[in-house]
PDB file of N, CA and C in Angstrom:
ATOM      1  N   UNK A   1     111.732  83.960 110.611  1.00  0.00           N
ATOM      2  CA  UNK A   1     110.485  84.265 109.955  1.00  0.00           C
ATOM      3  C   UNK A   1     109.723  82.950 109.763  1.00  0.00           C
ATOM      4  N   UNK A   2     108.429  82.821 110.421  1.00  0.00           N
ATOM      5  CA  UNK A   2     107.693  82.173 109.846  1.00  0.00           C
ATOM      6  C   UNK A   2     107.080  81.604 108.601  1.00  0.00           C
ATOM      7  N   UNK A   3     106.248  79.976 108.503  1.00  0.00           N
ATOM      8  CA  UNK A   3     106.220  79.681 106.983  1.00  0.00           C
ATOM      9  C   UNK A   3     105.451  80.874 106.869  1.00  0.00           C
ATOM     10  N   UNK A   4     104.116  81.352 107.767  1.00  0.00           N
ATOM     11  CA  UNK A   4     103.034  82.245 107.241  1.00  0.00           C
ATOM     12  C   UNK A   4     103.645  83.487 106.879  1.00  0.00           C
ATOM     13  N   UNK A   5     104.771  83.953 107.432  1.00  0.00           N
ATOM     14  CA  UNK A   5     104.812  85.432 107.166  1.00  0.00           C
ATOM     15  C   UNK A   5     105.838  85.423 106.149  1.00  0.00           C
ATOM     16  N   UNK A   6     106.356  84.117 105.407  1.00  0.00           N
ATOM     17  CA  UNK A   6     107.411  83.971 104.038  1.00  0.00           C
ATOM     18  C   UNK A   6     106.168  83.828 102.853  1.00  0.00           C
ATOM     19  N   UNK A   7     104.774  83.378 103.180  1.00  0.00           N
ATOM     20  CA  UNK A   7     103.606  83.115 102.852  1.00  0.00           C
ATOM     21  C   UNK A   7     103.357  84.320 101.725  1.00  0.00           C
ATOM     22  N   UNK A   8     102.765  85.460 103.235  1.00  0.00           N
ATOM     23  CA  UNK A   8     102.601  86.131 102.771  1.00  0.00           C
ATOM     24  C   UNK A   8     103.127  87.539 101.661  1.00  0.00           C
ATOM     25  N   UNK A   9     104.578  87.294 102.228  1.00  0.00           N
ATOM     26  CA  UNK A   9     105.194  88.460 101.603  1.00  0.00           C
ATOM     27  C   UNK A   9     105.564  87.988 100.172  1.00  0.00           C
ATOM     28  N   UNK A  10     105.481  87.032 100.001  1.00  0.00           N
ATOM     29  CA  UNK A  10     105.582  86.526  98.843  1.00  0.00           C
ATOM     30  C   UNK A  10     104.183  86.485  97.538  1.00  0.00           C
ATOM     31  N   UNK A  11     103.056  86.078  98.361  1.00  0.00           N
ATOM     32  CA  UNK A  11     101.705  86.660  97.568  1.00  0.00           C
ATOM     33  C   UNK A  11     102.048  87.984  97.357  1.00  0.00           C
ATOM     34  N   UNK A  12     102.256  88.964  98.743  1.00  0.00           N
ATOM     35  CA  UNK A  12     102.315  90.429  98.313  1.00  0.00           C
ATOM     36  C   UNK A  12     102.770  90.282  97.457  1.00  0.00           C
ATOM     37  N   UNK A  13     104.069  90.617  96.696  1.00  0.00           N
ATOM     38  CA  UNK A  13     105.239  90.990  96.076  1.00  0.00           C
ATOM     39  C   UNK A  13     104.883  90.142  94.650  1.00  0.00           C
ATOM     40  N   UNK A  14     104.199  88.967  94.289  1.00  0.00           N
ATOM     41  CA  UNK A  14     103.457  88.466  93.307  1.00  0.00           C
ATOM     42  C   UNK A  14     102.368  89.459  92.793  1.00  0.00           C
ATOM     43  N   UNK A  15     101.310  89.957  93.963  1.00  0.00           N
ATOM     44  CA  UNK A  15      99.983  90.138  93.711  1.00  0.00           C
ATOM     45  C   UNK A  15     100.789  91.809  93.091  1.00  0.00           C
ATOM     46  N   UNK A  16     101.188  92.530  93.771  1.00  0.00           N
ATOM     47  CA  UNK A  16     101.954  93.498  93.142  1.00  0.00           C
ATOM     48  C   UNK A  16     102.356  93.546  92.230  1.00  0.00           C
ATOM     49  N   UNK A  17     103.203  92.687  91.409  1.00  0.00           N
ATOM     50  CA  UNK A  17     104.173  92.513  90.392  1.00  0.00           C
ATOM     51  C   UNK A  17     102.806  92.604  89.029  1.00  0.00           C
ATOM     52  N   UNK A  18     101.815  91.607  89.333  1.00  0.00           N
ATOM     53  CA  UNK A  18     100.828  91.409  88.679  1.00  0.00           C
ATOM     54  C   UNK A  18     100.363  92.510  88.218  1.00  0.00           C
ATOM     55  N   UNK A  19      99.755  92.850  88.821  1.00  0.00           N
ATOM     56  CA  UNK A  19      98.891  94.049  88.848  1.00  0.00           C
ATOM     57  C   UNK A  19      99.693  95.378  88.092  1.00  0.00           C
ATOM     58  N   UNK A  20     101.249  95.629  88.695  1.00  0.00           N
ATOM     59  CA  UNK A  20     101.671  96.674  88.027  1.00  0.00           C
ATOM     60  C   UNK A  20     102.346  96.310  86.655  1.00  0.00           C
ATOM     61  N   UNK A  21     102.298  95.014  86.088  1.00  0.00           N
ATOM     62  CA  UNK A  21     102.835  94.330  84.943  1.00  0.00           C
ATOM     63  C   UNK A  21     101.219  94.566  84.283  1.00  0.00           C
ATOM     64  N   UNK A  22     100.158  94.476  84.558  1.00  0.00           N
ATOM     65  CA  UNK A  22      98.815  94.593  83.753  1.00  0.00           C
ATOM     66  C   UNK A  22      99.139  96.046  83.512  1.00  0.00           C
ATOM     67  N   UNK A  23      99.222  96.860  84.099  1.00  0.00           N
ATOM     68  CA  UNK A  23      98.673  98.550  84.152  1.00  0.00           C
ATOM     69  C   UNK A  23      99.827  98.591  82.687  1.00  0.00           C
ATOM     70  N   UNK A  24     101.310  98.721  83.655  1.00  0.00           N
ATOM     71  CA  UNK A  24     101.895  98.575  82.190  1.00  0.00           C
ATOM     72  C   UNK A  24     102.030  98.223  80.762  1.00  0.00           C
ATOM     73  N   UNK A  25     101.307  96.677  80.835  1.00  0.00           N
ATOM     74  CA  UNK A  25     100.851  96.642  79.083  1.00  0.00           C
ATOM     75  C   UNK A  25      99.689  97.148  79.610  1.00  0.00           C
ATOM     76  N   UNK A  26      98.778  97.755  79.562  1.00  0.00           N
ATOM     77  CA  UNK A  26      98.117  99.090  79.082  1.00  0.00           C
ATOM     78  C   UNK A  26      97.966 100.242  78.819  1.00  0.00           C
ATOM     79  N   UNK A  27      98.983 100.622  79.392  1.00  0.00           N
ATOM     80  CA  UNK A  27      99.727 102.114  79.081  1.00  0.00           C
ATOM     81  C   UNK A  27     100.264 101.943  77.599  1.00  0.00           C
ATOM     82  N   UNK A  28     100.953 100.286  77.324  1.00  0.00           N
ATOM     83  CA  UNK A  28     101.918 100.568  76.740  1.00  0.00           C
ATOM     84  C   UNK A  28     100.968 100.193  75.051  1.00  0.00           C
ATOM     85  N   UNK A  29      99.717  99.436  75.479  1.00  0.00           N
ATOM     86  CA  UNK A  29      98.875  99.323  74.618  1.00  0.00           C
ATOM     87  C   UNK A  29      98.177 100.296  73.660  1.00  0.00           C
ATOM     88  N   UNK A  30      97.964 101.507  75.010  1.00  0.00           N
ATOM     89  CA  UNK A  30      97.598 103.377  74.485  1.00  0.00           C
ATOM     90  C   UNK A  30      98.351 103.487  73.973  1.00  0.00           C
ATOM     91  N   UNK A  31      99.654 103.267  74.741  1.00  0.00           N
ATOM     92  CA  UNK A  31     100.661 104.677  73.969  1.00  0.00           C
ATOM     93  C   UNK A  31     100.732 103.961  72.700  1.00  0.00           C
ATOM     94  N   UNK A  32     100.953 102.818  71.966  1.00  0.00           N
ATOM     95  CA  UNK A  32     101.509 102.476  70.998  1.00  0.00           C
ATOM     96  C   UNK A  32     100.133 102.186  70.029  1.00  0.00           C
ATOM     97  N   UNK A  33      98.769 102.532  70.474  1.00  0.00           N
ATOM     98  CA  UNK A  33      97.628 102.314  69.346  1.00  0.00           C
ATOM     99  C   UNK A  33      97.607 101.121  69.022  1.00  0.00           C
ATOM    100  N   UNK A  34      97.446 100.003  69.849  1.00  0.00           N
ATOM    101  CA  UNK A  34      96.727  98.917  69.412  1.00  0.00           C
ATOM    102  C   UNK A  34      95.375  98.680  69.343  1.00  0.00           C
ATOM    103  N   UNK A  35      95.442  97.548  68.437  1.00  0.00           N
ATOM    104  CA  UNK A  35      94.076  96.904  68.615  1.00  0.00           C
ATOM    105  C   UNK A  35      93.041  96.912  69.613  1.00  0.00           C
ATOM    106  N   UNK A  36      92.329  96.920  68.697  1.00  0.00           N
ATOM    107  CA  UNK A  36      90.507  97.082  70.113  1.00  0.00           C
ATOM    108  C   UNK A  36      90.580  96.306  70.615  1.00  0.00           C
ATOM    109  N   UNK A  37      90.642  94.734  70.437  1.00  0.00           N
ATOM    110  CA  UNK A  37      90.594  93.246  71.161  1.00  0.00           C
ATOM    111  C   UNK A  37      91.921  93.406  72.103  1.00  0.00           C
ATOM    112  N   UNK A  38      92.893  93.966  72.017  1.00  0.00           N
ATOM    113  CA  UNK A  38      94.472  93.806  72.686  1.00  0.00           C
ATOM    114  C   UNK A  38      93.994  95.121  73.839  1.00  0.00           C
ATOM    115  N   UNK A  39      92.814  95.941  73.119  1.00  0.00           N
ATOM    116  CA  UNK A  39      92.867  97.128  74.311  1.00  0.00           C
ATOM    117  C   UNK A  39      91.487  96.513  75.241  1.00  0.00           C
ATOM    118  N   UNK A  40      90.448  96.077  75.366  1.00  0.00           N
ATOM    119  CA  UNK A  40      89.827  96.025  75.994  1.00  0.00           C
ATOM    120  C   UNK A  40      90.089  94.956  76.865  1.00  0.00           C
ATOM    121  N   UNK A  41      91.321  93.909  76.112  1.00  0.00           N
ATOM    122  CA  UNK A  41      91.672  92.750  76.752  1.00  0.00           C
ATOM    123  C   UNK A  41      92.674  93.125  78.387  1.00  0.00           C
ATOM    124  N   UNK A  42      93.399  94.290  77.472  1.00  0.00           N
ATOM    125  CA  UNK A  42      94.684  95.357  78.640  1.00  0.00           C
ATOM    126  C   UNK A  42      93.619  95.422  79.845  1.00  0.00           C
ATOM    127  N   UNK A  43      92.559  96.322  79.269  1.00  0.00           N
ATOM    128  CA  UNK A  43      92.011  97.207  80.562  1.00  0.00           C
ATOM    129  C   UNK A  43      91.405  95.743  81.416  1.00  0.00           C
ATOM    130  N   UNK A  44      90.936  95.162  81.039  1.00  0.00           N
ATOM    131  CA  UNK A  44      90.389  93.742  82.145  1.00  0.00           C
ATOM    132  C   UNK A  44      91.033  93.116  82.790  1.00  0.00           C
ATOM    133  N   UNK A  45      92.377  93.231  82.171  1.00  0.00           N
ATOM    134  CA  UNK A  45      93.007  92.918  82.872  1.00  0.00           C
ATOM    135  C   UNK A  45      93.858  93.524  84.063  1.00  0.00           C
ATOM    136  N   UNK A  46      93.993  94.638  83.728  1.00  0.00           N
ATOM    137  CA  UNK A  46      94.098  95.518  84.523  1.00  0.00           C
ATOM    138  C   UNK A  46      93.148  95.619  85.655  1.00  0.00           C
ATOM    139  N   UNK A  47      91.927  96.040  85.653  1.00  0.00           N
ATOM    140  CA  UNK A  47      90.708  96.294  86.377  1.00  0.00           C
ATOM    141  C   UNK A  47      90.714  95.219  87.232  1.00  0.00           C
ATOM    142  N   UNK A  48      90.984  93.366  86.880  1.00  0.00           N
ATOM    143  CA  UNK A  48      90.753  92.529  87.447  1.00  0.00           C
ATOM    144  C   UNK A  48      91.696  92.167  88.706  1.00  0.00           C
ATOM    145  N   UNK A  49      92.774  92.458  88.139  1.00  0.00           N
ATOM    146  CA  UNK A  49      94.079  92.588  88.640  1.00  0.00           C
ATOM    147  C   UNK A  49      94.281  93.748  89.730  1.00  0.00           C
ATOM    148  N   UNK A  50      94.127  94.585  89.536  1.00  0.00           N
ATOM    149  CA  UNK A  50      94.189  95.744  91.014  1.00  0.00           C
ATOM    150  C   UNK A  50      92.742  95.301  91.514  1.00  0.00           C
ATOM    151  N   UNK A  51      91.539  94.623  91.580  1.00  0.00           N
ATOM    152  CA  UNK A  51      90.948  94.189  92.501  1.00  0.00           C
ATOM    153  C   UNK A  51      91.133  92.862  93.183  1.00  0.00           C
ATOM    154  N   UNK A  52      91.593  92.070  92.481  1.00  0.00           N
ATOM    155  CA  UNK A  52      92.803  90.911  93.270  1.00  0.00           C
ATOM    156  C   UNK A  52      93.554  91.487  94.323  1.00  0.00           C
ATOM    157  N   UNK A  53      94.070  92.454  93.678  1.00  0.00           N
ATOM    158  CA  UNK A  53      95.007  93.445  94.358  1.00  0.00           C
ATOM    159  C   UNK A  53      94.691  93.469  95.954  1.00  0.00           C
ATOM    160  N   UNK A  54      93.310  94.349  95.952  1.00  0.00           N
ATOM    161  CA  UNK A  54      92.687  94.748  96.994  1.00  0.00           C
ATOM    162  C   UNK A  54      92.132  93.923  97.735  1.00  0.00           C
ATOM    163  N   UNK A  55      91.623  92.782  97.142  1.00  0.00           N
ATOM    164  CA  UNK A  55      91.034  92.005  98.235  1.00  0.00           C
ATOM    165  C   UNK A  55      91.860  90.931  98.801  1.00  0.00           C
ATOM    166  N   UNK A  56      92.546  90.045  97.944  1.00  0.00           N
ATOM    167  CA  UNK A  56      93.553  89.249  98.169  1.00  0.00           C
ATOM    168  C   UNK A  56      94.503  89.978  99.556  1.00  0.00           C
ATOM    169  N   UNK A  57      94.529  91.032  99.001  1.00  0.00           N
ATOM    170  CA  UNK A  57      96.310  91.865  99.758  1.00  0.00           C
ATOM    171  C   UNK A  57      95.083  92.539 101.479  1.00  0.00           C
ATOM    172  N   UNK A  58      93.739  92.266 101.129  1.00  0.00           N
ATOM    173  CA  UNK A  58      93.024  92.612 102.785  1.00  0.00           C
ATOM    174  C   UNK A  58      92.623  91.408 103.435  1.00  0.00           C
ATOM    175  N   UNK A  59      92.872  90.610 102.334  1.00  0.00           N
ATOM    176  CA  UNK A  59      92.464  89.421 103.217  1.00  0.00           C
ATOM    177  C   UNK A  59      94.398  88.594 103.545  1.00  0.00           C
ATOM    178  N   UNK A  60      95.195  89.237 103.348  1.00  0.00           N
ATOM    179  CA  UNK A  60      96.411  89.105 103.928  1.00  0.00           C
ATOM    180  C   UNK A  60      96.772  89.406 104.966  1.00  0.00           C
ATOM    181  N   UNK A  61      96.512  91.481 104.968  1.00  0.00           N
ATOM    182  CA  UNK A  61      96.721  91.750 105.899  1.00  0.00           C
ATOM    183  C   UNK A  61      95.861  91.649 107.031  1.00  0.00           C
ATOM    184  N   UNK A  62      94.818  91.451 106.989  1.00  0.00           N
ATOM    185  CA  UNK A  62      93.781  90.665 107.786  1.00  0.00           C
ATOM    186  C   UNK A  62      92.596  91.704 107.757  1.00  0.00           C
ATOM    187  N   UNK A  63      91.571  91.143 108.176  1.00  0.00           N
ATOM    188  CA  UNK A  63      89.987  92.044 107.767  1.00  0.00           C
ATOM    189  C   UNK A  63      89.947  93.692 108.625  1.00  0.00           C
ATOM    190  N   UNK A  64      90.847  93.878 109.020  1.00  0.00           N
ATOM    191  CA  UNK A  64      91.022  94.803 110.504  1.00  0.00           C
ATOM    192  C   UNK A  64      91.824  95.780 109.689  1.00  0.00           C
ATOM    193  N   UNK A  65      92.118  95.558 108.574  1.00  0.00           N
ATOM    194  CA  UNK A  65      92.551  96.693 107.590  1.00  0.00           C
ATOM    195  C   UNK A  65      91.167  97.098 106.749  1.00  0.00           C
ATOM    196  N   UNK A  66      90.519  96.901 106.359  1.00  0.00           N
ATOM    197  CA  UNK A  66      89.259  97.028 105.942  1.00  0.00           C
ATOM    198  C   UNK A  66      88.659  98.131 106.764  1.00  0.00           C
ATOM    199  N   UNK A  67      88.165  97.904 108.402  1.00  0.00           N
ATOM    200  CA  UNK A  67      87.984  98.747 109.577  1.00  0.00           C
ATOM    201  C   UNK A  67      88.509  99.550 109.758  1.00  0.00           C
ATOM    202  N   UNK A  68      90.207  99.312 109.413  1.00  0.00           N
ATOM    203  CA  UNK A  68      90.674 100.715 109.899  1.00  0.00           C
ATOM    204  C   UNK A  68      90.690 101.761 108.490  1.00  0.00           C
ATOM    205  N   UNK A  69      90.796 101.664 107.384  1.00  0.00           N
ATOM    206  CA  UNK A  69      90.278 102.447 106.457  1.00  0.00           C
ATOM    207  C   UNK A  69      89.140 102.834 106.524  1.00  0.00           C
ATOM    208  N   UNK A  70      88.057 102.059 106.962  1.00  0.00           N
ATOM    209  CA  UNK A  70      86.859 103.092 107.345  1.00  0.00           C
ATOM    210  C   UNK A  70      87.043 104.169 108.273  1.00  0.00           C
ATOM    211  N   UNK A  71      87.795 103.629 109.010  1.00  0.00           N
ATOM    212  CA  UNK A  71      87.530 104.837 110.326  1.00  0.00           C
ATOM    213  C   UNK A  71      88.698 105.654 109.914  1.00  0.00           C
ATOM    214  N   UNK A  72      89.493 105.493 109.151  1.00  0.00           N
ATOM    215  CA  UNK A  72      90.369 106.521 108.750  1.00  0.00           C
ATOM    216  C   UNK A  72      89.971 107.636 107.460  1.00  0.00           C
ATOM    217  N   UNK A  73      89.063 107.154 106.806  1.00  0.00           N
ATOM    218  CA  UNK A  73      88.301 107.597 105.579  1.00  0.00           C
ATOM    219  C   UNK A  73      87.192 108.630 106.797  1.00  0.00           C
ATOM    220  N   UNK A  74      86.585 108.058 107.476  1.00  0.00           N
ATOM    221  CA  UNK A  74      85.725 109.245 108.685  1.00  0.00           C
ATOM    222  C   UNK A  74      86.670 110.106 108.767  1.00  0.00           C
ATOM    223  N   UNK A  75      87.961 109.848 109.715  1.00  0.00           N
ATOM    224  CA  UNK A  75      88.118 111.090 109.982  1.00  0.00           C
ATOM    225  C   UNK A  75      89.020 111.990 108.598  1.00  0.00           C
ATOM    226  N   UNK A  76      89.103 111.467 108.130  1.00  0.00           N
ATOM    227  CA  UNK A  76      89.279 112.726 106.825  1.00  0.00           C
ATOM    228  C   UNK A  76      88.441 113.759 106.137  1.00  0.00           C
ATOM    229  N   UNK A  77      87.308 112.842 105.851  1.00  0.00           N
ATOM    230  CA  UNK A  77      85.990 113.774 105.901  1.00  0.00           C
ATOM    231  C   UNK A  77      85.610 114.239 106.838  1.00  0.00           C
ATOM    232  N   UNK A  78      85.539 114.443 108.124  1.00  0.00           N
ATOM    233  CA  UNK A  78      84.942 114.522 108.972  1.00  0.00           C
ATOM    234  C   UNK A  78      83.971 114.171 109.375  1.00  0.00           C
ATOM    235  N   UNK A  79      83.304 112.888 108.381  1.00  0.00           N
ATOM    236  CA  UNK A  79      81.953 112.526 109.163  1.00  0.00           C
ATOM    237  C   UNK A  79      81.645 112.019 110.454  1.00  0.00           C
ATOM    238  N   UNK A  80      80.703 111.671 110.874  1.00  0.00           N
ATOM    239  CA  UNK A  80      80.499 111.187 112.369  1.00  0.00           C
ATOM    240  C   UNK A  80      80.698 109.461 111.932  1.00  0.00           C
TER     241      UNK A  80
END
């Protein structure tokens, strides 16, 4: 395995960890009725974090994942 592809799987598996460690303290923020400042702080972080998510983890797998979700999003709808 390459340095790039020890690179990347390693951002993945970070950028992941992140993101589902935010969602979790926010769930865990609801479920347990905290604070307004501890809850609006959860959700931003959250929100910020699964869009890291997304762009970081397309600009990994390279921009040609971007393309092919479009054209895979067409044919589900069926648009032209």
């Amino acid at each position: 395995m390459t340095f790039a592809q020890t690179f990347r799987r390693i951002a993945a598996v970070a950028l992941v960890s992140v993101c589902a460690l935010s969602w979790v303290t926010l769930g865990l923020t609801v479920l347990f009725d905290g604070p307004n400042p501890l809850l609006i702080a959860a959700v931003i972080a959250a929100a910020v974090s699964t869009e890291a998510l997304f762009w970081v983890g397309g600009a990994l797998l390279g921009w040609t994942a971007f393309a092919n979700r479009a054209r895979l999003w067409k044919q589900l709808t069926g648009s032209v």
